[in-house]
PDB file of N, CA and C in Angstrom:
ATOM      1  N   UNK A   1     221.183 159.609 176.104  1.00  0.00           N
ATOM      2  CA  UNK A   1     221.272 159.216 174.716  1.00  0.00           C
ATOM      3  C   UNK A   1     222.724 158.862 174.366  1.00  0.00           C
ATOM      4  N   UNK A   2     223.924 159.729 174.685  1.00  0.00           N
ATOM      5  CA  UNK A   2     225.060 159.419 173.952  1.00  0.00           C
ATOM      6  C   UNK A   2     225.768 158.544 175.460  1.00  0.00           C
ATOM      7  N   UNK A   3     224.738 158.199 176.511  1.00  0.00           N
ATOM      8  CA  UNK A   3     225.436 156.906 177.458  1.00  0.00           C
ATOM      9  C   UNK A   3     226.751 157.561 178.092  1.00  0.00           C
ATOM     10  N   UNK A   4     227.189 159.263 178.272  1.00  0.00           N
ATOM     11  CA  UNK A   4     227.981 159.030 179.216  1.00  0.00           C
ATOM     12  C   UNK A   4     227.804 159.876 180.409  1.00  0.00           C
ATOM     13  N   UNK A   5     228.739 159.828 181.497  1.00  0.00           N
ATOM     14  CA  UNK A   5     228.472 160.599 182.791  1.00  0.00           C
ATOM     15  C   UNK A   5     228.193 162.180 182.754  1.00  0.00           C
ATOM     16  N   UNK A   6     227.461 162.724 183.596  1.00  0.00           N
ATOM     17  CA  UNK A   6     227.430 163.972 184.074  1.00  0.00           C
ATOM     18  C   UNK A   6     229.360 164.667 183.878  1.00  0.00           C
ATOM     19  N   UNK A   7     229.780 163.936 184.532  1.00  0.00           N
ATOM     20  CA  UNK A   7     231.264 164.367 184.905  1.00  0.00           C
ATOM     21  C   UNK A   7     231.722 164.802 183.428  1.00  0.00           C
ATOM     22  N   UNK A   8     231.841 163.254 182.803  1.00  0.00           N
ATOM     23  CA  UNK A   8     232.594 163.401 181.026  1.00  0.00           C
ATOM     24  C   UNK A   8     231.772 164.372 180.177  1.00  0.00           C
ATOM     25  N   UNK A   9     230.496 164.796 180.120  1.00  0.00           N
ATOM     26  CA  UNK A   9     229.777 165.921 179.784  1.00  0.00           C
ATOM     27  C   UNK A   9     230.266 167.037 180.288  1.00  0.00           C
ATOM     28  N   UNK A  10     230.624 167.510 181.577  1.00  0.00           N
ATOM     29  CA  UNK A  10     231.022 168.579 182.229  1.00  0.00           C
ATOM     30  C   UNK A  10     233.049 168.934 181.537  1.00  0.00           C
ATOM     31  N   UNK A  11     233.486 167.917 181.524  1.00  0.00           N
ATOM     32  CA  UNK A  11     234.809 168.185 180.830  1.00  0.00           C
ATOM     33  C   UNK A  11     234.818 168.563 178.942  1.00  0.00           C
ATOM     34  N   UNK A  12     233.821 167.899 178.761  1.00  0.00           N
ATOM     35  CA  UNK A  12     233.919 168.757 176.897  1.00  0.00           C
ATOM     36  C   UNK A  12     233.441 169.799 177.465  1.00  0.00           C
ATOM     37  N   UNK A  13     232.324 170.261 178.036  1.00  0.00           N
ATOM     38  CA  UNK A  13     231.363 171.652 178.021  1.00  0.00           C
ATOM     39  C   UNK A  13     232.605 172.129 178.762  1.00  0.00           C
ATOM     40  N   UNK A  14     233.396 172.210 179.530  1.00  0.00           N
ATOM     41  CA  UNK A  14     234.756 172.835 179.680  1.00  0.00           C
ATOM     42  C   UNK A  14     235.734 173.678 178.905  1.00  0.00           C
ATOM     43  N   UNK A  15     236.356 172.460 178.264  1.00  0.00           N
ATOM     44  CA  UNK A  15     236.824 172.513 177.031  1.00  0.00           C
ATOM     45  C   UNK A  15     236.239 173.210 175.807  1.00  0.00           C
ATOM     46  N   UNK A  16     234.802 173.080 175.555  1.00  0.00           N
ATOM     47  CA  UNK A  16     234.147 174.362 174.670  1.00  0.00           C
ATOM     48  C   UNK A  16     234.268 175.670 175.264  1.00  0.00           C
ATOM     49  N   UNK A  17     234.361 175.688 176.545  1.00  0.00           N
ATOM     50  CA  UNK A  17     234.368 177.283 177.308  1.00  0.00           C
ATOM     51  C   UNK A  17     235.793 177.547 176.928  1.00  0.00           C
ATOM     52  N   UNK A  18     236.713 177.293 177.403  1.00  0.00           N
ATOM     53  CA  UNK A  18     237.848 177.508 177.300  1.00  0.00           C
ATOM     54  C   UNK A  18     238.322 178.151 176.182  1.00  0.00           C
ATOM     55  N   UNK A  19     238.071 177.139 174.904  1.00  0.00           N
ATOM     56  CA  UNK A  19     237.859 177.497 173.704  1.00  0.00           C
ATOM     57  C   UNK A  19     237.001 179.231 173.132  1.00  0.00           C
ATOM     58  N   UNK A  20     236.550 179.199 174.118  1.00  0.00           N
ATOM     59  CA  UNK A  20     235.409 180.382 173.424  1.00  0.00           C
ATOM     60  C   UNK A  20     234.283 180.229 172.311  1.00  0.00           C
ATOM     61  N   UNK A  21     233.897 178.716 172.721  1.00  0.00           N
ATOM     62  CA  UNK A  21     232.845 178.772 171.772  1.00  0.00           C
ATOM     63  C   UNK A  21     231.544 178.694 172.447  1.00  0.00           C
ATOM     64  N   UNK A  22     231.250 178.741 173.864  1.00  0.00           N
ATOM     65  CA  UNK A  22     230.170 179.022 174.348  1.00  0.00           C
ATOM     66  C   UNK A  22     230.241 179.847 175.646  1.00  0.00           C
ATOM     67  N   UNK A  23     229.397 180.397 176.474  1.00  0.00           N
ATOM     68  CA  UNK A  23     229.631 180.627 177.687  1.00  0.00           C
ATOM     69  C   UNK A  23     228.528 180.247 178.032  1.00  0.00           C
ATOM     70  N   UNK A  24     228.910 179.846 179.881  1.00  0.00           N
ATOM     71  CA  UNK A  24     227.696 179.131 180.317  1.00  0.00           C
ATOM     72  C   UNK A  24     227.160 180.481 182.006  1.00  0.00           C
ATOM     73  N   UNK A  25     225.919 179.741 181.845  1.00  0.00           N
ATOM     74  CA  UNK A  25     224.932 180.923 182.729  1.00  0.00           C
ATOM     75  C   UNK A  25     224.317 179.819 183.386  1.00  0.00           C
ATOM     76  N   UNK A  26     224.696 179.625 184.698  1.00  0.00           N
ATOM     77  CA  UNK A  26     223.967 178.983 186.049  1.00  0.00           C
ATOM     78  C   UNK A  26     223.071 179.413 186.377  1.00  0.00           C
ATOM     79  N   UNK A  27     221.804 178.802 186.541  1.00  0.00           N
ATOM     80  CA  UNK A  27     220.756 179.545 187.297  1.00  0.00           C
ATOM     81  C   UNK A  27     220.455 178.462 188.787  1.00  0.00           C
ATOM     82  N   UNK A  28     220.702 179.099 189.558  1.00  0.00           N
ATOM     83  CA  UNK A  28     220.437 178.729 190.775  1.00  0.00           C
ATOM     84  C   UNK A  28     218.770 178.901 191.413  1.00  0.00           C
ATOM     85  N   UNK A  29     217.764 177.773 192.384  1.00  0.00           N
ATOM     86  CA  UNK A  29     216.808 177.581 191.590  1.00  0.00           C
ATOM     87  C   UNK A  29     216.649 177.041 193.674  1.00  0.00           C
ATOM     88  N   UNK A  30     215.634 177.124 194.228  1.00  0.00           N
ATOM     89  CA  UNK A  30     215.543 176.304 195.329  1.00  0.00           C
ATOM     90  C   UNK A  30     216.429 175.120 195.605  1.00  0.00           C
ATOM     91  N   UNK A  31     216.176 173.925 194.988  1.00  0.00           N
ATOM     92  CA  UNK A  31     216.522 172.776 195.405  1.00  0.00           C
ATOM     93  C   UNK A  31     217.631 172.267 193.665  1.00  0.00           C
ATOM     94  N   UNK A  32     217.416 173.258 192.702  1.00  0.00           N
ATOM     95  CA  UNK A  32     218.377 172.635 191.694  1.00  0.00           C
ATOM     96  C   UNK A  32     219.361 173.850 190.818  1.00  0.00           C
ATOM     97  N   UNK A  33     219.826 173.280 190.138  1.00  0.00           N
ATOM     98  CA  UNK A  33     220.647 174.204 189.542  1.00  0.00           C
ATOM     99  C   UNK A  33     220.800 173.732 187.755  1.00  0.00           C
ATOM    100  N   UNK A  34     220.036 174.713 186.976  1.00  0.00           N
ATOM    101  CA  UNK A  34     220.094 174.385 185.565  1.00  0.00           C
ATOM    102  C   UNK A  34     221.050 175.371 185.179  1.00  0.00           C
ATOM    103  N   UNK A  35     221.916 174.799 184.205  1.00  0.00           N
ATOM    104  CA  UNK A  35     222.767 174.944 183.237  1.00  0.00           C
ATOM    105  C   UNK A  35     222.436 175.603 181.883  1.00  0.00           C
ATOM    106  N   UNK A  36     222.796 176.851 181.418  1.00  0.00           N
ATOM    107  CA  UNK A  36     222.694 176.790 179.777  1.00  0.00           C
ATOM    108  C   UNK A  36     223.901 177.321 179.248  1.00  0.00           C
ATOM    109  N   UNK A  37     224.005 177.038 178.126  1.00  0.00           N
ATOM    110  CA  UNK A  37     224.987 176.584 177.246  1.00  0.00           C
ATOM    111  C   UNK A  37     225.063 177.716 176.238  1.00  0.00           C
ATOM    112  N   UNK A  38     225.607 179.057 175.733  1.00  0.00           N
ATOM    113  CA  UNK A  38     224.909 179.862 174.768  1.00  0.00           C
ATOM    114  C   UNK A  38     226.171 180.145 173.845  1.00  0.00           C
ATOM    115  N   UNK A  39     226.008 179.631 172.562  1.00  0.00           N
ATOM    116  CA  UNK A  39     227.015 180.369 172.076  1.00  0.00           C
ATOM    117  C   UNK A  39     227.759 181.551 172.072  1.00  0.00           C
ATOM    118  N   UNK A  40     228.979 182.212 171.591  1.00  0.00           N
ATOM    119  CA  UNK A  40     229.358 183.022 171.390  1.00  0.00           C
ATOM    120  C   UNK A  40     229.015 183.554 170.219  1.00  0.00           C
ATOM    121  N   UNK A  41     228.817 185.214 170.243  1.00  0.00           N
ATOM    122  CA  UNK A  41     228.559 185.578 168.918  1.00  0.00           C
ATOM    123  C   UNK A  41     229.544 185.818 167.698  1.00  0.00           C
ATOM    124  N   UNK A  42     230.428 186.073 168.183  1.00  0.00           N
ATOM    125  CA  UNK A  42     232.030 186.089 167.317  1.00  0.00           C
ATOM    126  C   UNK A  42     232.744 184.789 167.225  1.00  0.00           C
ATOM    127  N   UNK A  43     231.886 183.399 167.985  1.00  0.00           N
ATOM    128  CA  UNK A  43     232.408 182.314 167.553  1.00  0.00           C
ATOM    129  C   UNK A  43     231.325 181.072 166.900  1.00  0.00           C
ATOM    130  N   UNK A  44     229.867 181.868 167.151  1.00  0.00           N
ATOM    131  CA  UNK A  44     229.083 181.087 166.265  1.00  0.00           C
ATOM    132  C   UNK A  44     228.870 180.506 164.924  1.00  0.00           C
ATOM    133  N   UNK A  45     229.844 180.746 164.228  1.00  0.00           N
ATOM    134  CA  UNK A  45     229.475 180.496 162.795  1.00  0.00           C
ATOM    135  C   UNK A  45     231.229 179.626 162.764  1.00  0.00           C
ATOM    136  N   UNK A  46     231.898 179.812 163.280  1.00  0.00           N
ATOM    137  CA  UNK A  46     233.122 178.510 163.545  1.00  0.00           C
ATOM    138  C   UNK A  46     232.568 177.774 164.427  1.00  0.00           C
ATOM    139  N   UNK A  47     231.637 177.485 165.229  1.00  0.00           N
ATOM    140  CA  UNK A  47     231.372 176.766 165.754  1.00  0.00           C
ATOM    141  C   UNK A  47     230.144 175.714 165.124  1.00  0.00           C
ATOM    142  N   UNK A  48     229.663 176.143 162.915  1.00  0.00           N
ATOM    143  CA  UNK A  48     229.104 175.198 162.578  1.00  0.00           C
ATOM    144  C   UNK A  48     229.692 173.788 162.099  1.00  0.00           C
ATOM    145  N   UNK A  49     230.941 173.900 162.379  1.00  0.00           N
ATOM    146  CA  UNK A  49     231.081 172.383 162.098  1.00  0.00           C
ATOM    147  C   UNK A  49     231.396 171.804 163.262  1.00  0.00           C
ATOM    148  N   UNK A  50     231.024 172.376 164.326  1.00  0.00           N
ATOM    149  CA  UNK A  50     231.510 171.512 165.472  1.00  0.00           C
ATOM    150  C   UNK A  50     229.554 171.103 165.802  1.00  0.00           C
ATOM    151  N   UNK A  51     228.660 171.597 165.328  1.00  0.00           N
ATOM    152  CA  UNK A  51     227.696 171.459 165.659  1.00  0.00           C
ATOM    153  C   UNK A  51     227.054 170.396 164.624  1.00  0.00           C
ATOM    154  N   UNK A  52     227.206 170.606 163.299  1.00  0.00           N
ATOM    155  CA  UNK A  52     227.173 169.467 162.600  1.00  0.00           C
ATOM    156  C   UNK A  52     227.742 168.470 162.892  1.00  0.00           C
ATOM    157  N   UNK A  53     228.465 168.104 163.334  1.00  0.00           N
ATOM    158  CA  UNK A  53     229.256 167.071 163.703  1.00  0.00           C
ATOM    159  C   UNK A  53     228.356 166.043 164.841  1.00  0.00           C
ATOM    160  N   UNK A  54     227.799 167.102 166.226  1.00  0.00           N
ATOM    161  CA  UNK A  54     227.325 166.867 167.129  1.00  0.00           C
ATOM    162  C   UNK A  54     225.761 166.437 166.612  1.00  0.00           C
ATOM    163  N   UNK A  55     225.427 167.273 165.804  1.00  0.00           N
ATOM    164  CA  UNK A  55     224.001 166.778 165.067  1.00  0.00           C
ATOM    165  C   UNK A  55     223.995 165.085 164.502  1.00  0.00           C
ATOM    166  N   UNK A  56     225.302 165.176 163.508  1.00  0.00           N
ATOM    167  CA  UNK A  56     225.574 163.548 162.980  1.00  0.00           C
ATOM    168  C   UNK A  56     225.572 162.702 164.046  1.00  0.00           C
ATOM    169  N   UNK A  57     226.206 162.506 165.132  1.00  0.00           N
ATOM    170  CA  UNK A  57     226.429 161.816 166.326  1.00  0.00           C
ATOM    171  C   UNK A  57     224.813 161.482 166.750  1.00  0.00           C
ATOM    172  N   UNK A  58     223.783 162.278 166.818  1.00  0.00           N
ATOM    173  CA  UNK A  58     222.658 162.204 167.901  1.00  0.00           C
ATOM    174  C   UNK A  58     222.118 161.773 166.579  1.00  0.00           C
ATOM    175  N   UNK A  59     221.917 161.578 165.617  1.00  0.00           N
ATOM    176  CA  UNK A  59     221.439 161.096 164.384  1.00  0.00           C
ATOM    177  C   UNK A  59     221.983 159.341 164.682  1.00  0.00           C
ATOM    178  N   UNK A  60     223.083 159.425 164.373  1.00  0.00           N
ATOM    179  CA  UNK A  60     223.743 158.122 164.202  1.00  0.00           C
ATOM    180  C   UNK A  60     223.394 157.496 165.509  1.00  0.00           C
ATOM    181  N   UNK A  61     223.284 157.574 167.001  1.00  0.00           N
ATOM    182  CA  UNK A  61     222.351 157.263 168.239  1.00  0.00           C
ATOM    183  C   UNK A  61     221.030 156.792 167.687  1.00  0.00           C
ATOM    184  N   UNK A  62     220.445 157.672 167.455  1.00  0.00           N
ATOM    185  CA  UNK A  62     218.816 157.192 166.858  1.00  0.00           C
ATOM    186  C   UNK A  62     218.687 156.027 165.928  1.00  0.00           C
ATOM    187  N   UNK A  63     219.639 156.044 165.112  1.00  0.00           N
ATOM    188  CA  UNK A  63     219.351 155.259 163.999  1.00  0.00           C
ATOM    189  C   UNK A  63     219.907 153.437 164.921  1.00  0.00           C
ATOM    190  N   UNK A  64     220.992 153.854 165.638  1.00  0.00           N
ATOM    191  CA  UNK A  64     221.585 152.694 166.064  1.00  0.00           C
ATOM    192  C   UNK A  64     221.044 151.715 167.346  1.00  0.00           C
TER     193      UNK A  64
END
């Protein structure tokens, strides 16, 4: 949807870790490996305008 690489996805979701606004949990799987993404609880509620933001974006995709 927002058209960019695995890679450039993997450097913001970085950069949010770093930050402390999410931590991520690998699950390792036979042949794949899924990713999740979970907020922090002491940074969830600073992290609503970074999510609104991300909401407007996948809005503004759809519409465009």
């Amino acid at each position: 949807m927002l058209k960019t690489t695995d890679g450039n996805l993997s450097v913001h979701a970085r950069k949010l870790e770093e930050a402390e606004l999410h931590r991520v949990h690998e699950i390792v799987r036979r042949s794949s490996t899924k990713t999740e993404y979970r907020l922090t609880a002491g940074r969830a509620k600073g992290a609503g305008a970074l999510l609104n933001h991300m909401e407007a974006l996948i809005r503004a995709t759809r519409e465009g």
